[in-house]
Each structure stands twice: as structure tokens, then as C-alpha cells.
Protein backbone atom coordinates (compact mmCIF):
# COMPACT_ATOMS: atom_id res chain seq x y z
CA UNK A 1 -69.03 -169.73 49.96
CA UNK A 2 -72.87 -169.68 48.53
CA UNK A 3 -74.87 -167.34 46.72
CA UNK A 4 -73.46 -165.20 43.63
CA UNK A 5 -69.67 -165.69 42.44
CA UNK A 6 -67.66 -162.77 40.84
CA UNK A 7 -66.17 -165.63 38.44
CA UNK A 8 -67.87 -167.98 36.50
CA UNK A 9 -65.68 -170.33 34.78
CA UNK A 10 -67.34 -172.18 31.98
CA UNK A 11 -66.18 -174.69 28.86
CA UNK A 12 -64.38 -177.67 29.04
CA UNK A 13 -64.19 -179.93 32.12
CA UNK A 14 -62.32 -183.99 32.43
CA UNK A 15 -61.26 -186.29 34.74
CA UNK A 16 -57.46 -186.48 34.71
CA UNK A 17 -55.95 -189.62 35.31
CA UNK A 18 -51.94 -188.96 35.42
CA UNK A 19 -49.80 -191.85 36.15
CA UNK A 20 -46.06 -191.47 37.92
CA UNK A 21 -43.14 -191.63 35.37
CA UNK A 22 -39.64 -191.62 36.24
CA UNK A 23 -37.07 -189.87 35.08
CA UNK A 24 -35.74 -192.06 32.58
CA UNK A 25 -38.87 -192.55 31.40
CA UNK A 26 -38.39 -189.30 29.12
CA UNK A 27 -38.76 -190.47 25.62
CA UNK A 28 -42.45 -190.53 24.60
CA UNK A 29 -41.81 -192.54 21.26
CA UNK A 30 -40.24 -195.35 23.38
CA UNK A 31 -42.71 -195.78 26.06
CA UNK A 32 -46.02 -195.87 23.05
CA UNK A 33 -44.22 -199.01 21.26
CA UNK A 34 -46.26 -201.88 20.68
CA UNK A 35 -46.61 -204.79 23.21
CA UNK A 36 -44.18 -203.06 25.44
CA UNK A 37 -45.13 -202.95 29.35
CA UNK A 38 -43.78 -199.96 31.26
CA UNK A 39 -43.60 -200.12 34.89
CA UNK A 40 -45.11 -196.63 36.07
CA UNK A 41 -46.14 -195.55 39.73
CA UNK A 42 -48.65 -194.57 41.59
CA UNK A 43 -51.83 -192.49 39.54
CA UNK A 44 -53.27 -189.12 40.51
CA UNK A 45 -56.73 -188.62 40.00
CA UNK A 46 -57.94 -185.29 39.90
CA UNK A 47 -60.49 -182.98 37.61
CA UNK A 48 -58.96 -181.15 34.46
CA UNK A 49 -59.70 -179.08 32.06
CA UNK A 50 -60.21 -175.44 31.95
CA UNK A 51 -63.31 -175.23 34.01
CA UNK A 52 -61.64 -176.94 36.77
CA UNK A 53 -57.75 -175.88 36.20
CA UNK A 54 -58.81 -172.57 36.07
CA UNK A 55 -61.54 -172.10 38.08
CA UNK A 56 -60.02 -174.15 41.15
CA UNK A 57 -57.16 -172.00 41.22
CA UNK A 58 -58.83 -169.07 41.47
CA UNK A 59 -60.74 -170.28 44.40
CA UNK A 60 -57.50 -171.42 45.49
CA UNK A 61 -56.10 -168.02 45.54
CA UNK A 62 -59.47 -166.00 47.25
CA UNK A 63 -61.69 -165.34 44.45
CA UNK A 64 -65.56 -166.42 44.51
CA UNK A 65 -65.55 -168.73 41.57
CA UNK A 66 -68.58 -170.94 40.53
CA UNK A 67 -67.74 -173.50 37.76
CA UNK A 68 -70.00 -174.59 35.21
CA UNK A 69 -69.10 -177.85 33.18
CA UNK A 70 -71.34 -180.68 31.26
CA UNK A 71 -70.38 -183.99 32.81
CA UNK A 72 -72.50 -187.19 32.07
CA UNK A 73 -74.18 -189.83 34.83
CA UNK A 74 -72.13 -191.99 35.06
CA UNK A 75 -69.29 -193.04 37.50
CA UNK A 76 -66.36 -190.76 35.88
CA UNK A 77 -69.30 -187.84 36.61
CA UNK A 78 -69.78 -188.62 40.16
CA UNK A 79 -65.65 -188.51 40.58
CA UNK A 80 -65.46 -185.33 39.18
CA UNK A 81 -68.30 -184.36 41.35
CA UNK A 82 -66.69 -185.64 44.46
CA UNK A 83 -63.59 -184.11 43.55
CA UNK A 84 -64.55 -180.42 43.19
CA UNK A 85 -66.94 -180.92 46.60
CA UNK A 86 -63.98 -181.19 47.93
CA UNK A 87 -62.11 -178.44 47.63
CA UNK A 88 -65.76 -176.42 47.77
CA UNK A 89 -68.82 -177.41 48.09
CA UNK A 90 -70.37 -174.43 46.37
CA UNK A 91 -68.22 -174.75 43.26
CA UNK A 92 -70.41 -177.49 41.84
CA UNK A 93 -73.68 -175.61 42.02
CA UNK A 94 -73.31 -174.45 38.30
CA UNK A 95 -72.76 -177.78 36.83
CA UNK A 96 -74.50 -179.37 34.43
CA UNK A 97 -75.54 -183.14 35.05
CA UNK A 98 -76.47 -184.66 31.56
CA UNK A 99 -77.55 -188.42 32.82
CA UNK A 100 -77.62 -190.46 29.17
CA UNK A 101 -74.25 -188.59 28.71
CA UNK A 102 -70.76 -190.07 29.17
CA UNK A 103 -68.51 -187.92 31.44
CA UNK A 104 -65.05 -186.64 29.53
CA UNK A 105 -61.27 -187.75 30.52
CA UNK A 106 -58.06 -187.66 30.07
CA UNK A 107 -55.35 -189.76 30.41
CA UNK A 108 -52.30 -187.58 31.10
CA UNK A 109 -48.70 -189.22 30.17
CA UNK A 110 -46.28 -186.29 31.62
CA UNK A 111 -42.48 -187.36 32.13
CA UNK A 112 -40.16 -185.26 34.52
CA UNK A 113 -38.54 -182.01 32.28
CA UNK A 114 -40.94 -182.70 29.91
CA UNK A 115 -43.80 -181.20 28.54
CA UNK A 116 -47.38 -183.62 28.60
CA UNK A 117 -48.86 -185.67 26.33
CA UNK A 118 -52.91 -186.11 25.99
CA UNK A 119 -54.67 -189.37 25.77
CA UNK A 120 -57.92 -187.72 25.87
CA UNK A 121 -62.07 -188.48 25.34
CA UNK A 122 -64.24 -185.16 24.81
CA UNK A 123 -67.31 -186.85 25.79
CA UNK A 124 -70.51 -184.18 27.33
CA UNK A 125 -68.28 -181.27 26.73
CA UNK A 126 -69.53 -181.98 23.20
CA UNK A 127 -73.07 -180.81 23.64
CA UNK A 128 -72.62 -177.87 26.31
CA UNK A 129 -74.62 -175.09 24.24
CA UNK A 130 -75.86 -171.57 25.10
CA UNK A 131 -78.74 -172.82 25.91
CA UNK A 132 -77.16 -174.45 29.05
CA UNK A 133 -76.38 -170.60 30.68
CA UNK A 134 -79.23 -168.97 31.85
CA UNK A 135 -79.08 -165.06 32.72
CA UNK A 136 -80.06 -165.73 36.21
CA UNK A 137 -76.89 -167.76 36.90
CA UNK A 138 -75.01 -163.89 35.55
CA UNK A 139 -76.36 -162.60 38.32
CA UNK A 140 -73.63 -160.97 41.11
CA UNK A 141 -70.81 -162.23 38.30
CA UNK A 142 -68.05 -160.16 36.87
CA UNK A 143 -66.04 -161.88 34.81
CA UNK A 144 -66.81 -164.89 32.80
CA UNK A 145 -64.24 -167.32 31.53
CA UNK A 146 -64.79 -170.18 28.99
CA UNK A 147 -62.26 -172.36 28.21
CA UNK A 148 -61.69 -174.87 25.11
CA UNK A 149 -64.10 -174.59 22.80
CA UNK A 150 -62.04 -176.39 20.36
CA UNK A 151 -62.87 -179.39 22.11
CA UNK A 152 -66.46 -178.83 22.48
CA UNK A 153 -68.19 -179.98 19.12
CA UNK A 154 -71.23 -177.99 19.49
CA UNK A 155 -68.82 -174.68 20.00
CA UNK A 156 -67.18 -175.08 16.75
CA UNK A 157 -69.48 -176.69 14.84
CA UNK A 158 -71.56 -174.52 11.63
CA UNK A 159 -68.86 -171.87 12.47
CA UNK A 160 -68.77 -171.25 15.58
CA UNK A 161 -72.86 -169.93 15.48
CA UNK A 162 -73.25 -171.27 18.71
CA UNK A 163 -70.00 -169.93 20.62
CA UNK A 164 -71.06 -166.29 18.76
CA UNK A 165 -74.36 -167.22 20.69
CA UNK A 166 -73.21 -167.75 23.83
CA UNK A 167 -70.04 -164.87 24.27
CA UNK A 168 -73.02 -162.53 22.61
CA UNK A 169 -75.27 -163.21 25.59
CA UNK A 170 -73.11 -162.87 28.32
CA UNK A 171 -71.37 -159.49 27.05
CA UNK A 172 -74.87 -158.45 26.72
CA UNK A 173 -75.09 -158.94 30.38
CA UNK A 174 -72.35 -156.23 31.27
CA UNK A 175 -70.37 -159.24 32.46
CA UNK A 176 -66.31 -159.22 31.16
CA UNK A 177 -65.86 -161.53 28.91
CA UNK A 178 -62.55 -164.09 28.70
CA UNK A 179 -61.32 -166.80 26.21
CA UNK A 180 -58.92 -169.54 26.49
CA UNK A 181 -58.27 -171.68 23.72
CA UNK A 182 -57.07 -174.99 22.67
CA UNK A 183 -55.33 -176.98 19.84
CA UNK A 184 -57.60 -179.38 17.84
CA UNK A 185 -55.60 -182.55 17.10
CA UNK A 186 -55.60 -181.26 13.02
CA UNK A 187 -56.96 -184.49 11.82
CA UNK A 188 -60.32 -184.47 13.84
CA UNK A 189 -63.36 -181.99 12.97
CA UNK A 190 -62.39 -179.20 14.99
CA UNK A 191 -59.03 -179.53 13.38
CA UNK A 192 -60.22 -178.57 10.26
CA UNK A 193 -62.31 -176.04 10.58
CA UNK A 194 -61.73 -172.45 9.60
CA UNK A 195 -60.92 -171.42 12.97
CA UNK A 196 -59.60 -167.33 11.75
CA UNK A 197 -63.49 -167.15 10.64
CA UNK A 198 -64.54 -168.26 14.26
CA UNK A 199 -62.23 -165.81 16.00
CA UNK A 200 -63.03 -163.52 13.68
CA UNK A 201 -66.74 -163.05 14.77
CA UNK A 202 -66.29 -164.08 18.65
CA UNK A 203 -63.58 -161.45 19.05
CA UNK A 204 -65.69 -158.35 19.56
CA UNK A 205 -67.38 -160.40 22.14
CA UNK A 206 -63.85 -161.48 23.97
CA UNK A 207 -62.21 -158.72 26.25
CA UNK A 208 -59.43 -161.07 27.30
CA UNK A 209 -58.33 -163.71 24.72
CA UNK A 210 -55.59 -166.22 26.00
CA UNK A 211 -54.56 -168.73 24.01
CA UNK A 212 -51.19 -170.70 23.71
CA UNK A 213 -48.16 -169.61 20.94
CA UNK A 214 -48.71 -172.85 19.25
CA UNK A 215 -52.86 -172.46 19.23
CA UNK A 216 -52.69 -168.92 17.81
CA UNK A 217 -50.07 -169.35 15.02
CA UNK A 218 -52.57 -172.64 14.45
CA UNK A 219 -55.48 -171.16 14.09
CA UNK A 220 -54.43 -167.88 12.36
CA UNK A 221 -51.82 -169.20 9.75
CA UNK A 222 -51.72 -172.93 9.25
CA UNK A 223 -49.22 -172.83 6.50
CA UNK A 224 -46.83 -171.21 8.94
CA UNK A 225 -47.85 -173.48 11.59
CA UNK A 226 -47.37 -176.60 9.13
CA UNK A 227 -43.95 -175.41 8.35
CA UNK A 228 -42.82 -174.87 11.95
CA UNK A 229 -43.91 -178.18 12.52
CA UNK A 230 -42.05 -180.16 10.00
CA UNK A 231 -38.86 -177.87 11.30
CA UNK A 232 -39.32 -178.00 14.66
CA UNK A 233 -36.57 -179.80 16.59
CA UNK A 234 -38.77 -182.05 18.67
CA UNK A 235 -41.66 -180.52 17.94
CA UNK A 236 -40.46 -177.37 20.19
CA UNK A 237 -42.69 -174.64 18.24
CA UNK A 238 -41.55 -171.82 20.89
CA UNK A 239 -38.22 -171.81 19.81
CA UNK A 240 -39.86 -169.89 16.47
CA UNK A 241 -41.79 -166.98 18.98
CA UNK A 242 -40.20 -163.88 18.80
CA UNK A 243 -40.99 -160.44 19.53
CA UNK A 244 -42.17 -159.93 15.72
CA UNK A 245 -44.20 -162.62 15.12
CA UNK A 246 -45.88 -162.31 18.43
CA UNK A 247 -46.65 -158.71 17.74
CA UNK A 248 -48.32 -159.42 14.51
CA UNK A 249 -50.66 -162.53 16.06
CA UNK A 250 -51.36 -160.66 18.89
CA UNK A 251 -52.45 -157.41 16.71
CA UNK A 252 -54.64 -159.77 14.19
CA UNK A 253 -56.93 -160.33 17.54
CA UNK A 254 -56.89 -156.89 18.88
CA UNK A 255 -57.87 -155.70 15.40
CA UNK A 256 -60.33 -158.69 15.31
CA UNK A 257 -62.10 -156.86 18.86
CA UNK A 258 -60.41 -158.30 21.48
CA UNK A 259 -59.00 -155.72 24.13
CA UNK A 260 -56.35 -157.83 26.25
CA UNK A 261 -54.35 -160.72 23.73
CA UNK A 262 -51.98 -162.72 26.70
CA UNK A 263 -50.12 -165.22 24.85
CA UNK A 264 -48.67 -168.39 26.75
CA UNK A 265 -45.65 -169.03 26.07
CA UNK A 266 -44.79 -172.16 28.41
CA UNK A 267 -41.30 -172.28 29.68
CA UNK A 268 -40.50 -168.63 27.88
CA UNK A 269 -43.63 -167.12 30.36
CA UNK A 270 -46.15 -164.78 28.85
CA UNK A 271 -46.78 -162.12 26.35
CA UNK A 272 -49.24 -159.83 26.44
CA UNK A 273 -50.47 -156.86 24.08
CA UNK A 274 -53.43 -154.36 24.87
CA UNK A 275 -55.68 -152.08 22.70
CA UNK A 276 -54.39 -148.44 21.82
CA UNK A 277 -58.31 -147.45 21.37
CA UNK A 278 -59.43 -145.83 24.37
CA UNK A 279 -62.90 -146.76 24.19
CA UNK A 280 -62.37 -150.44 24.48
CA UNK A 281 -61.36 -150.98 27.53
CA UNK A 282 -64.30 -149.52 29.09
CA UNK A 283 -66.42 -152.11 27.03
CA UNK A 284 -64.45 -154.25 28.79
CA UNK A 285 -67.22 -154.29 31.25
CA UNK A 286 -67.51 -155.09 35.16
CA UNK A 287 -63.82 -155.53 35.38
CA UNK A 288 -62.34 -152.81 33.30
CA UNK A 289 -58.87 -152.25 33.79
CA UNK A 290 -57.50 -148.67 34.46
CA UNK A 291 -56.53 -146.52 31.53
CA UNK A 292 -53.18 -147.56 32.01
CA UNK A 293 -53.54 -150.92 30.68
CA UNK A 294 -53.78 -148.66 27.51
CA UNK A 295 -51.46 -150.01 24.34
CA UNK A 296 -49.08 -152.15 25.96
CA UNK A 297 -46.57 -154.38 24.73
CA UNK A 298 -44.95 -156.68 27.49
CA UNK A 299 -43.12 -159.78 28.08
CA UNK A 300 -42.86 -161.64 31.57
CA UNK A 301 -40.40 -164.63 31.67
CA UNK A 302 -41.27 -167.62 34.05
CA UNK A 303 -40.42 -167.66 37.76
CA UNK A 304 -37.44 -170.52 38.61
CA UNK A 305 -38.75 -173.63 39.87
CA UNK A 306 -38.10 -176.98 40.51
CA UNK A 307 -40.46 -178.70 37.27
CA UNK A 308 -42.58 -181.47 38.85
CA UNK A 309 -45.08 -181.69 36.17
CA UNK A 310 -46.68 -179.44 33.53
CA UNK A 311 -50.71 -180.45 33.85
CA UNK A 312 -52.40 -177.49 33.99
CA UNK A 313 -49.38 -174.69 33.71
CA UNK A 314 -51.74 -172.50 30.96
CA UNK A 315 -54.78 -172.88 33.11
CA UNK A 316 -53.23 -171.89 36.42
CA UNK A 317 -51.30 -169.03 34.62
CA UNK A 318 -54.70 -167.71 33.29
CA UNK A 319 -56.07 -168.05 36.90
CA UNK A 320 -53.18 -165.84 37.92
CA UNK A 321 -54.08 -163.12 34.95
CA UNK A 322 -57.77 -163.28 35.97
CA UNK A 323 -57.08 -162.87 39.57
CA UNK A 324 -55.04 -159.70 38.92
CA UNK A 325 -57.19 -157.89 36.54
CA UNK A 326 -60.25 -158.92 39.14
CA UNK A 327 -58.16 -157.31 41.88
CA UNK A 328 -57.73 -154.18 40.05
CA UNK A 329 -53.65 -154.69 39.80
CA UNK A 330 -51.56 -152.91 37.65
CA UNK A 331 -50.70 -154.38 34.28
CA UNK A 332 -47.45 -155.40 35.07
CA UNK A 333 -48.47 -156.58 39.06
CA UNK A 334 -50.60 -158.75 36.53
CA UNK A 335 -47.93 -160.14 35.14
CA UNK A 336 -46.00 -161.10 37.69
CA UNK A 337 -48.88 -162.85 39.54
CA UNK A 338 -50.05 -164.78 36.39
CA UNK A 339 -45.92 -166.50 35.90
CA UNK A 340 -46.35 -166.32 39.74
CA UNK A 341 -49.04 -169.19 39.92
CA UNK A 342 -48.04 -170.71 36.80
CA UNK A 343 -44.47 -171.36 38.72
CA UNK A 344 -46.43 -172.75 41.66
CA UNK A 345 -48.48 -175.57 39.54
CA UNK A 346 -45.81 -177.49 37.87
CA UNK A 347 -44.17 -177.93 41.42
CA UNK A 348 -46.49 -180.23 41.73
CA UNK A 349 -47.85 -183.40 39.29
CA UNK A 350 -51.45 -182.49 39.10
CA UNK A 351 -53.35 -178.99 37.78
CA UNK A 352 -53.90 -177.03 41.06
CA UNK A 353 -52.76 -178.61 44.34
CA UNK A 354 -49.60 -176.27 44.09
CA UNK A 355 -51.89 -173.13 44.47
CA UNK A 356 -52.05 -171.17 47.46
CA UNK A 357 -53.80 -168.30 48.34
CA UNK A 358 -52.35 -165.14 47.07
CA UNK A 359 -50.95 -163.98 50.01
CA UNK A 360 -48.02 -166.62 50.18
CA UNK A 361 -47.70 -166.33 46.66
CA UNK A 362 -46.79 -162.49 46.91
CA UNK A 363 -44.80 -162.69 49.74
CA UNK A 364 -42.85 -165.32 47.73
CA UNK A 365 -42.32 -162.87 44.84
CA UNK A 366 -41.48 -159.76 47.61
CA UNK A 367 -39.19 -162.05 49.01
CA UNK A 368 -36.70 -162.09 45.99
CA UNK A 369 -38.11 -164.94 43.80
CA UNK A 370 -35.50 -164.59 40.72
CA UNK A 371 -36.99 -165.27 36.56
CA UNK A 372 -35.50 -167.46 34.24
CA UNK A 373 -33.28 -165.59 31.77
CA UNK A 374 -35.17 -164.97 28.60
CA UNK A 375 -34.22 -166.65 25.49
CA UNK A 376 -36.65 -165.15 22.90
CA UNK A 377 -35.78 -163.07 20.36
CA UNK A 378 -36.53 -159.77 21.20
CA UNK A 379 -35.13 -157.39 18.80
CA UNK A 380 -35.58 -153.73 20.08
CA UNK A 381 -36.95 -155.28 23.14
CA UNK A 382 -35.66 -154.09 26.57
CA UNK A 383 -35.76 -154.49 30.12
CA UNK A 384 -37.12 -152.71 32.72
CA UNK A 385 -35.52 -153.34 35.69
CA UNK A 386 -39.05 -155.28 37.51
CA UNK A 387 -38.26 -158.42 35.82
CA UNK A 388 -40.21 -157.72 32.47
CA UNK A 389 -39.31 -157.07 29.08
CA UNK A 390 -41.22 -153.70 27.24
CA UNK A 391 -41.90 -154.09 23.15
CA UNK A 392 -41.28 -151.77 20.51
CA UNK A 393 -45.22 -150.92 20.39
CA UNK A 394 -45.92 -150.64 24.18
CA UNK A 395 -46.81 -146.83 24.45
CA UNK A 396 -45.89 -146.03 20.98
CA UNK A 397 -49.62 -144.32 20.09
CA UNK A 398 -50.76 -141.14 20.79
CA UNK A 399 -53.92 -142.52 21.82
CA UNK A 400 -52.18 -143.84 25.15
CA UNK A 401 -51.68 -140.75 26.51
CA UNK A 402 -54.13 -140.43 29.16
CA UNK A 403 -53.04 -141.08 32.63
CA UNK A 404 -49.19 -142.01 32.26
């Protein structure tokens, strides 16, 4: 595929390096002591990071996708070039070469059952600026997607000015606008910014905002987040979502400007929440939903699967919203296709090699593919006989009553 792309995906782009662990290699603490050597297996190389996670997967599954990264000259660079050549030649034609530059990447510790652990090195991500997207490069796109700005210095850096810069030009293109997020290790620059005054003045740029549980509660209420933290058994902050405290994050956005809030809830699935103003989603852009995305409230639990590995499981799941608002699917077909290829990357160890195109992937979920039970709290929650759970505020406004 050449010429114009109805995705872009831009942000945040790595080299992952993940080495094989076994299964009783489980206990992170033990394997990081000093002077120890672990015997490990085999290492799979392969690109990471939201522009490539993301973007890969939806190429994997039909879309026209055209990735644009920063990556640096040297030999870490021409890996991750060689890498995404080969799975499309005409993905690479967006990225950004910086020569004097040292290429970002990540070394990716991820035991079986358990969630990963990030060894990672931000490197040219840290200069990508709106400078680096040119309107011609718009041209023929839909949807544009940046990912991580948390780890890209220059994003987050004098408060946000030039991530306001950049969302501002490309909504001002007509193009829809989405947002993933990331954590910011909390003892690092972007860690200690104030990232509710970033999100604050981005959001009315963002259609689609989809950032973790853990990110969000982060980012909007560090004292909460600190106390979950010291609480947490095992540092498992998803056993504190629940319908009520995912209602109020997701409304802080959506009041912020966003239209769409999906929050990823790893092993629980997703949550999303949409607007009740009925002027926003046609702001939306290029890929407007239909009215009936209106004020929704929904839960989707994930699809049951044997774990492999976790690299990648938000991006992919992303991919799999993306691909269903770009297709013009119904909220809740959305859904179900987003936990769909989120199931089919952690059956394998790397980011995207479990994708397939969305054909298989629907037949799969046709064919009976059963959910996980869900084990949030959802008080007044209930089901609705698809596999989804409905919240207390899906429909609940007048202002949804348009074409139900």
C-alpha cells in the first residue's frame, strides 16, 4: 500500500528486546537481585511502542496505516527500520530519521501470568515536536493517533505547549483526533509534572482519549493514586476500579472536551464513557461516530485466552477500538473487537504477531468465543445479554434521545 493512509499513528516508537522466562521465573524481586545470573531463553526482537503496537496492528487487521516515529542513525534505528519494512514497506514512509540522535529501546522482562516490567531508554522520542508533522502528510488521513507523550520530553515539557501545538494543528485539519497515554516513572521529569493542567488544555483537541486505569487515576488525583499504591496487594491497582470511580475519571475528561474516554483496564477489559452533548460528536471529525454512540456508559470484560505474554495488550486493544470506530461499527461491535484483538496479542510474547486480519478475528467471536467473568465492582451495573455490562449513566440524559 502507497500513497495517502486513513491512519496516521504518531508518538512514541522503541526497539523491544524481550527475553524468554519460564514459568518459575515469576517473582520479579528475585530475578533483579544483585550478582545473581538467571538462565533465560531465547530473545525476541521486535519494534514497540505505540507508534508501532498500534499502528502495526491496524495494518494487521486491513486498515491503511502510515506510522510516524523519531528514531536516531544509528544501528538500533536501522533495526527498527528493517523491522517495520517488513511487515510493509509503505509503513515507514512517515518516519522521521534524526542521524546525531540515538534510537529508543526497551528491554522488556515479562514472566508467564504476569504482567511486564520496563527496562526502558526514551532516547529521539524526546525531541519529536510539531514541527516534525507537516499538513501535507494530513492529506487522505482520517484519524490520527499519538501515543505516549509522557515519554516524549518535548510533549510534556513547559506544560504541555507543544502537545497543545501539535493536537491543535491536526484537529484544525478536520482530521479525528486520538490519545493514548502513559505512566511517567513518578521520580523522572514527566513524573512530576502537573499532568491534570496538560489534559486539561489538550482535551478539547482529543476526540478519543485512551489511557490505562492506573495512568488516569495518576495523572488526575495523585494523592489517591499514592494511597492505592502503598495498599495495593502487589501493586495490583485494578483491584480498586469500580464502576464509581471509573465514572467520575472518565467524566473529569469528557467535561475536560474529550468525546470518547475508553479506559484499559488489563485483565478486567475495557471501560468506556461517551459525551451526552450532541454537538460533539460531530466535531469529532472525519470519523464521527453515529448518534448512537451518544452518552454511553459500558463495560466489556476480556475474551478467555491462553496468556503468553502481555507486551503490547493496551496498544493492540486501542488498534481494535480504532479499527471499529474507522469501520463505522456500532458502539458495542466496538467493544467487542477492541477485547477481541487485545485477547489475540498476549497469545503471543511480542506486541502484534498475534494479530490477524479482522475477518478471522470476527469469525472467532461469531463462533462462540466466551468472556472472562467480571470481577469489578459494579454496583447498579447490569448485563445485557451480548457479553457487556451497561452503567448507571449510559442513556440516562435527555440529550441522548435522538436515534435510539
Amino acid at each position: 500500500m502507497s500513497g495517502p493512509a486513513d491512519i496516521i499513528v504518531a508518538g512514541h516508537i522503541c526497539l523491544d528486546m524481550i527475553p524468554t522466562m519460564y514459568e518459575s521465573q515469576s517473582d520479579i524481586a528475585a530475578l533483579l537481585l544483585p550478582g545473581k545470573l538467571i538462565n533465560i531463553g531465547p530473545a525476541v526482537m521486535s519494534t514497540g511502542g505505540a507508534v508501532s503496537n498500534t499502528g502495526i496492528a491496524l495494518h494487521r487487521l486491513g486498515s491503511q496505516v502510515k506510522l510516524m516515529g523519531k528514531i536516531g542513525g544509528d544501528p538500533f534505528g536501522q533495526i527498527i527500520l528493517t523491522l517495520l519494512r517488513g511487515q510493509d514497506p509503505s509503513l515507514v514512509e512517515g518516519m522521521i530519521v534524526s542521524p546525531k540522535e540515538t534510537s529508543s529501546y526497551s528491554i522488556v522482562i515479562s514472566p508467564p501470568n504476569r504482567d511486564r516490567t520496563f527496562l526502558h531508554a526514551t532516547g529521539a522520542n524526546d525531541t519529536f515536536s510539531a514541527a516534525d508533522l507537516n499538513q501535507e502528510q494530513l492529506q487522505g488521513a482520517r484519524l490520527f493517533h499519538f501515543g505516549y507523550p509522557p515519554l516524549m520530553k518535548k510533549m510534556y515539557e513547559h506544560e504541555g505547549v507543544e502537545l497543545l501545538r501539535l493536537l491543535k494543528k491536526v484537529k484544525e485539519s478536520g482530521v479525528t483526533v486520538s490519545l493514548d497515554l502513559a505512566k511517567p516513572d513518578p521520580s523522572s521529569p514527566a513524573g512530576r509534572v502537573d499532568w491534570r493542567a496538560i489534559l486539561t488544555q489538550a482535551m478539547p483537541f482529543v476526540d478519543v482519549c485512551l489511557p490505562s486505569f492506573e495512568e488516569l487515576v495518576y495523572m488526575l488525583d495523585r494523592e489517591l493514586f499514592d494511597a492505592m499504591e502503598q495498599e495495593a496487594p502487589e501493586g495490583d491497582l485494578l483491584s480498586y476500579a469500580d464502576g464509581e470511580l471509573l465514572a467520575r475519571l472518565s467524566s473529569e475528561l469528557i467535561g475536560m472536551g474529550a468525546a470518547i474516554v475508553v479506559i484499559k483496564l488489563g485483565e478486567h477489559g475495557i471501560y468506556v464513557r461517551t459525551t451526552s452533548d450532541k454537538r460533539r460528536l460531530p466535531q469529532m471529525g472525519l470519523d464521527a461516530p453515529e448518534q448512537d454512540w451518544l452518552n454511553c456508559e459500558i463495560i466489556s470484560s476480556c475474551y478467555e485466552v491462553d496468556v503468553v505474554g502481555t507486551t503490547g495488550a493496551g496498544d493492540c486493544t486501542i488498534a481494535g477500538f480504532l479499527f471499529g470506530l474507522t469501520q463505522g461499527l456500532t458502539l458495542s461491535e466496538t467493544l467487542h473487537c477492541a477485547v477481541g484483538v487485545g485477547a489475540c496479542n498476549v497469545e503471543q510474547a511480542d506486541a502484534t504477531s498475534g494479530i490477524t486480519e479482522w475477518a478471522a478475528i470476527r469469525e472467532r467471536m461469531n463462533n462462540g468465543w466466551k468472556k472472562q467473568a467480571m470481577k469489578l465492582n459494579l454496583t447498579n451495573w447490569h448485563a445485557n445479554g451480548d457479553q457487556l455490562w451497561i452503567g448507571p449513566h449510559h442513556k440516562s440524559s435527555k440529550a441522548s434521545v435522538i436515534s435510539e
